[in-house]
PDB file of N, CA and C in Angstrom:
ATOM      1  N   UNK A   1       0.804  -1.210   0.000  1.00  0.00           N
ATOM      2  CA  UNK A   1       0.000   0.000   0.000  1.00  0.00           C
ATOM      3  C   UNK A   1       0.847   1.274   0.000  1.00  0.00           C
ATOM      4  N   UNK A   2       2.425   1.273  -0.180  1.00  0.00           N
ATOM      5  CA  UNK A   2       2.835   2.530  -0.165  1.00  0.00           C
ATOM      6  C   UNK A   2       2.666   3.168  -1.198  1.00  0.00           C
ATOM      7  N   UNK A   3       2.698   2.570  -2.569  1.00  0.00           N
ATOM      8  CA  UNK A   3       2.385   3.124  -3.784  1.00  0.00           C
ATOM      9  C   UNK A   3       1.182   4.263  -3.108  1.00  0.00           C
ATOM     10  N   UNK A   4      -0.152   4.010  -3.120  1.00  0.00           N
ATOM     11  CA  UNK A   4      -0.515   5.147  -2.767  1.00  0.00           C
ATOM     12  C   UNK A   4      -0.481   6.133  -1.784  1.00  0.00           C
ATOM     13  N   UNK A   5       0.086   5.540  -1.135  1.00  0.00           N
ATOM     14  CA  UNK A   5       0.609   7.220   0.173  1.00  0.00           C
ATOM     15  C   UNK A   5       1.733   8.023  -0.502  1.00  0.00           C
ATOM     16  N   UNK A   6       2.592   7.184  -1.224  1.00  0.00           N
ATOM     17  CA  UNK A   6       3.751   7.959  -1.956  1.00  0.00           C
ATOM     18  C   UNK A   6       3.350   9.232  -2.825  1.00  0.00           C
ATOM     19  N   UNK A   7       2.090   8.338  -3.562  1.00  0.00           N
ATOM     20  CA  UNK A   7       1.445   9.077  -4.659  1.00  0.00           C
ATOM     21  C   UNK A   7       0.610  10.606  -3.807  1.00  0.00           C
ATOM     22  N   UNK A   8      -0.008  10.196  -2.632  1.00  0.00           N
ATOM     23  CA  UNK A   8      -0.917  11.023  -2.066  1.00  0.00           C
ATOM     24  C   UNK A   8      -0.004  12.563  -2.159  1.00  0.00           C
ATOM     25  N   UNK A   9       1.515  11.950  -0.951  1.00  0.00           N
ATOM     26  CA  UNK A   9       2.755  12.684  -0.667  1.00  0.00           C
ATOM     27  C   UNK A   9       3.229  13.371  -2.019  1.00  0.00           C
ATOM     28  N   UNK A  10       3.145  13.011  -2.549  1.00  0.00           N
ATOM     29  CA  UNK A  10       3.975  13.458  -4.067  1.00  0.00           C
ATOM     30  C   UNK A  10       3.012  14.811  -4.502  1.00  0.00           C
ATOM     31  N   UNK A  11       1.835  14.419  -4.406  1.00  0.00           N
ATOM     32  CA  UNK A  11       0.234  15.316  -4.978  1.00  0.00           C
ATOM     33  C   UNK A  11       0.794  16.388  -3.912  1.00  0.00           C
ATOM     34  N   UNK A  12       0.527  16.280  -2.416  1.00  0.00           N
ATOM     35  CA  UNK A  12       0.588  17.342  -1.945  1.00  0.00           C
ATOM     36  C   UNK A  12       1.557  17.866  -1.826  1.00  0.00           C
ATOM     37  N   UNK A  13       2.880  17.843  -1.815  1.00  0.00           N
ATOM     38  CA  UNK A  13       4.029  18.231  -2.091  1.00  0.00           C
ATOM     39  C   UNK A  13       3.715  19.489  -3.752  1.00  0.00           C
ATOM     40  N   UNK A  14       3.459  18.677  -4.578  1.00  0.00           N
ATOM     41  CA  UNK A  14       3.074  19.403  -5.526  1.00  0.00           C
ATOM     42  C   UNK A  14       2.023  20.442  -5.898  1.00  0.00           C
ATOM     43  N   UNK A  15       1.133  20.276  -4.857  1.00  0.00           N
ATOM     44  CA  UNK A  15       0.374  21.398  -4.259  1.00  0.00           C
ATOM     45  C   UNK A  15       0.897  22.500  -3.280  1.00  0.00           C
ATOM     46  N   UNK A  16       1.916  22.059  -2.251  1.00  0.00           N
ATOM     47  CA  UNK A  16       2.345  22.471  -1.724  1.00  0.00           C
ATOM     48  C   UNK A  16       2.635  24.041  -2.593  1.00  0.00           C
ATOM     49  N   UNK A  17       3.400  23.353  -3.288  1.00  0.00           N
ATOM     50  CA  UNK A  17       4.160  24.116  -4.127  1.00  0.00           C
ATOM     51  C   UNK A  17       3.788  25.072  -5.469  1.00  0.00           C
ATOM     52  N   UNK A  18       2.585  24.911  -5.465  1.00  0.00           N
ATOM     53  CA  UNK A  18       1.530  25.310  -6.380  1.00  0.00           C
ATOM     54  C   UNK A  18       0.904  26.660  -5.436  1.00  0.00           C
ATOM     55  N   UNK A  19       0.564  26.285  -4.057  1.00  0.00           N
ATOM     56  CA  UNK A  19       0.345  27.611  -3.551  1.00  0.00           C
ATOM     57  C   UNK A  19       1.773  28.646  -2.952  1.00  0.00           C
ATOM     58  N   UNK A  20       2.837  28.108  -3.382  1.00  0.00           N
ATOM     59  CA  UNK A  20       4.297  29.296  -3.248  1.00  0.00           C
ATOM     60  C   UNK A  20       3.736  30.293  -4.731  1.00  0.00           C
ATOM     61  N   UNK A  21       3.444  29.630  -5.290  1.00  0.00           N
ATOM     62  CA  UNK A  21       3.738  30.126  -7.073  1.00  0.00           C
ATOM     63  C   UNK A  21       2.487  30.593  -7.000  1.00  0.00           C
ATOM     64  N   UNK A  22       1.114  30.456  -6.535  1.00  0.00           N
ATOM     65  CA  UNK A  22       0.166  31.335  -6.499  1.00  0.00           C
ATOM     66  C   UNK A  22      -0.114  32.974  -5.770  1.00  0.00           C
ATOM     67  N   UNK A  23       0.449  32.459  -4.577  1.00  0.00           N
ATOM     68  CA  UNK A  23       0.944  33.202  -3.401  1.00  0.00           C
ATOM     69  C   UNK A  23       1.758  35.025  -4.243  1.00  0.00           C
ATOM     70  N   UNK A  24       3.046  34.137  -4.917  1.00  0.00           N
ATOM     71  CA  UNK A  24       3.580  34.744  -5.707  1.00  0.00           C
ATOM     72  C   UNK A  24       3.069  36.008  -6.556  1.00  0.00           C
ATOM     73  N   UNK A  25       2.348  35.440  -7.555  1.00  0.00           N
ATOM     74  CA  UNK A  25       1.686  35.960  -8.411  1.00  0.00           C
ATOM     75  C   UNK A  25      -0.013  36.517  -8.104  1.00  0.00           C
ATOM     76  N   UNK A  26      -0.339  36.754  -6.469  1.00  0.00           N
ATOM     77  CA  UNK A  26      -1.069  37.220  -6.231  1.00  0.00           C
ATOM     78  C   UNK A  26      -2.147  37.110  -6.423  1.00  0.00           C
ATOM     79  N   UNK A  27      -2.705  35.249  -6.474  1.00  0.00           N
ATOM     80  CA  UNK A  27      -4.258  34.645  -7.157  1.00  0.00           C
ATOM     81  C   UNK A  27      -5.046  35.157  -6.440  1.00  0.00           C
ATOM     82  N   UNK A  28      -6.477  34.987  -6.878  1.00  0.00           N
ATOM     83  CA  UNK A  28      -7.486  34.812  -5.403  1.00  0.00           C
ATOM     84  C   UNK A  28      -7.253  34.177  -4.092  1.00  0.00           C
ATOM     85  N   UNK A  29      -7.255  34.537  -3.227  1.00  0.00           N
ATOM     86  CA  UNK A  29      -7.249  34.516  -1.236  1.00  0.00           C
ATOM     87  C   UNK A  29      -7.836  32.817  -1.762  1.00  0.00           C
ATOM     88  N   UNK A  30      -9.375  33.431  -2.034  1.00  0.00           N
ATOM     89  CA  UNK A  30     -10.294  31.776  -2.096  1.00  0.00           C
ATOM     90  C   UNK A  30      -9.515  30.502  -2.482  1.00  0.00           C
ATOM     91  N   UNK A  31      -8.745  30.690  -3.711  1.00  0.00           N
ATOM     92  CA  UNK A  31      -8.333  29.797  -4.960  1.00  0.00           C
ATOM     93  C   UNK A  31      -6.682  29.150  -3.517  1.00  0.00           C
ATOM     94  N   UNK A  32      -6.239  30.213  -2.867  1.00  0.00           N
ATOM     95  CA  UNK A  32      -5.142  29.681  -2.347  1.00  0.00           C
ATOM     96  C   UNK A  32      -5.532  28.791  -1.093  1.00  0.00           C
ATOM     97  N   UNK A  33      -6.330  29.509  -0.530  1.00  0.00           N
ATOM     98  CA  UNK A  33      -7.285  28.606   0.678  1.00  0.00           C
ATOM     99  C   UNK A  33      -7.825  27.153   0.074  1.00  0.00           C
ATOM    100  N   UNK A  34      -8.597  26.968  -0.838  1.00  0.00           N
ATOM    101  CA  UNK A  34      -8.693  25.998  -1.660  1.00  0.00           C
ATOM    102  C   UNK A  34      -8.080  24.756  -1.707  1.00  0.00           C
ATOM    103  N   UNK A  35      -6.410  25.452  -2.452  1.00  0.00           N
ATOM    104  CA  UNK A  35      -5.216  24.906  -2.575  1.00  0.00           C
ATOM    105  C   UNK A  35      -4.647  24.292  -1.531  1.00  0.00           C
ATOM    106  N   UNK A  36      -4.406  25.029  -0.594  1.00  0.00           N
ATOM    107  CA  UNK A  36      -3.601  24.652   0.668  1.00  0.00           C
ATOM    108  C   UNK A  36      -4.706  23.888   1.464  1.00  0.00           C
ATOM    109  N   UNK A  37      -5.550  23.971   1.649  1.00  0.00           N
ATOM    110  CA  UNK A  37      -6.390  22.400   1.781  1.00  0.00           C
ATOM    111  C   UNK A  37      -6.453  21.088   0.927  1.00  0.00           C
ATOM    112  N   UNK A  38      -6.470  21.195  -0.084  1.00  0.00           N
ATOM    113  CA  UNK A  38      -6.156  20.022  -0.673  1.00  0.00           C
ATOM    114  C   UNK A  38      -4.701  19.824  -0.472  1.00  0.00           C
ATOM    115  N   UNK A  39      -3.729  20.023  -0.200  1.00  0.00           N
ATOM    116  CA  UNK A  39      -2.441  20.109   0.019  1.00  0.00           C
ATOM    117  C   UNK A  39      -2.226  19.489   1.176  1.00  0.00           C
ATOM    118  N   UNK A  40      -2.713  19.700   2.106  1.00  0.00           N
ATOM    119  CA  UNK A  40      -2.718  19.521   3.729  1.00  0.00           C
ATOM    120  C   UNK A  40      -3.698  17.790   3.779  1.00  0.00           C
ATOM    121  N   UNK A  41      -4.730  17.577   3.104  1.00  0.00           N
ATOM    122  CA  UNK A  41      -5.475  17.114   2.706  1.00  0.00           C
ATOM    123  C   UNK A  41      -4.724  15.433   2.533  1.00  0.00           C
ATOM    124  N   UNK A  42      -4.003  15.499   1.708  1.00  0.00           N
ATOM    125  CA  UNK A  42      -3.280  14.822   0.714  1.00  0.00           C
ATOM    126  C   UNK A  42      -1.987  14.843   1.376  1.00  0.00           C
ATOM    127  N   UNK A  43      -1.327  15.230   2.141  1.00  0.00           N
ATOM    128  CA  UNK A  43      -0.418  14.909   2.954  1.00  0.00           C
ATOM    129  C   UNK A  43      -0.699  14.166   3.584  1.00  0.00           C
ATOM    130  N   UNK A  44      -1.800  14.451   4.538  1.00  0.00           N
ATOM    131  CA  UNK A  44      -2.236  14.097   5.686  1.00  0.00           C
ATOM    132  C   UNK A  44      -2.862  12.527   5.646  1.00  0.00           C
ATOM    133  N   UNK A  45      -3.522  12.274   4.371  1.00  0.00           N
ATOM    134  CA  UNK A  45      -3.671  11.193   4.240  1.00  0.00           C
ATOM    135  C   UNK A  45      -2.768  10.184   3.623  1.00  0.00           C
ATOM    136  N   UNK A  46      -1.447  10.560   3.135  1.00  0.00           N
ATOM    137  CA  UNK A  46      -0.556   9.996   2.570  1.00  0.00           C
ATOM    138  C   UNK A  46       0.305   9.308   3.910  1.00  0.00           C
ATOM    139  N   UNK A  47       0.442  10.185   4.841  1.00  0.00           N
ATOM    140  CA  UNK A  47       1.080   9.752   5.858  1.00  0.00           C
ATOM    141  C   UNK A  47       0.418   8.959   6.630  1.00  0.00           C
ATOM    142  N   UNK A  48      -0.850   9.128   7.165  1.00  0.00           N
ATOM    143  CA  UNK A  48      -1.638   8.443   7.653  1.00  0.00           C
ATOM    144  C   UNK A  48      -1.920   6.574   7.206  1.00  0.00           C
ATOM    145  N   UNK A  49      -1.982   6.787   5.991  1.00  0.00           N
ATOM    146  CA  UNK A  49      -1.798   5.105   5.155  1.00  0.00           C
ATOM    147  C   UNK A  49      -0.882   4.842   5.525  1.00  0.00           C
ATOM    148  N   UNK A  50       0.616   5.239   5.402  1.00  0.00           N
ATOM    149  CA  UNK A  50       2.110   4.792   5.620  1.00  0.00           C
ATOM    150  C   UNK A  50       2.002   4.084   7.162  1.00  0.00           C
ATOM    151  N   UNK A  51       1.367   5.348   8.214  1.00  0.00           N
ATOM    152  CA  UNK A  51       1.166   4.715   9.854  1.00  0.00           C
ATOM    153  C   UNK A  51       0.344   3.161   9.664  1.00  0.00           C
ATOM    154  N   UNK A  52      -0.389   3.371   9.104  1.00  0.00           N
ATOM    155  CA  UNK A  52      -1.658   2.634   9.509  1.00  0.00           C
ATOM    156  C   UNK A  52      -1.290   1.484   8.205  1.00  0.00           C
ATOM    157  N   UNK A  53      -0.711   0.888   7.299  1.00  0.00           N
ATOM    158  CA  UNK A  53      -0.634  -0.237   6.810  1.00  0.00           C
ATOM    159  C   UNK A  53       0.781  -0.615   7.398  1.00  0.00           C
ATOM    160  N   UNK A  54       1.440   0.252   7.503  1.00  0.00           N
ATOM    161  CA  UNK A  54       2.500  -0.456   7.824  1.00  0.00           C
ATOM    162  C   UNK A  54       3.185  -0.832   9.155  1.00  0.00           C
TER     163      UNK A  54
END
């Protein structure tokens, strides 16, 4: 089952990083709030599988 926590980790990492570069360029408040929940989201459950199958 790590394949998908890796994958989860990888997503939010890449979200992560999606709201630096929004942040940046000054998107909508909403659109970054959004973001950084699915980010947090997708961490959170990536790590959580890793605890809990393994």
């Amino acid at each position: 089952m790590t394949g998908l926590s890796t994958l989860l980790i990888v997503v939010g990492l890449f979200l992560a990083g999606g709201i630096y570069s929004f942040v940046k360029q000054q998107m909508p408040k909403g659109l970054i709030v959004l973001l950084s929940i699915a980010a947090a989201m997708c961490l959170v459950a990536g790590v959580v599988r890793l605890e809990v199958w393994n």
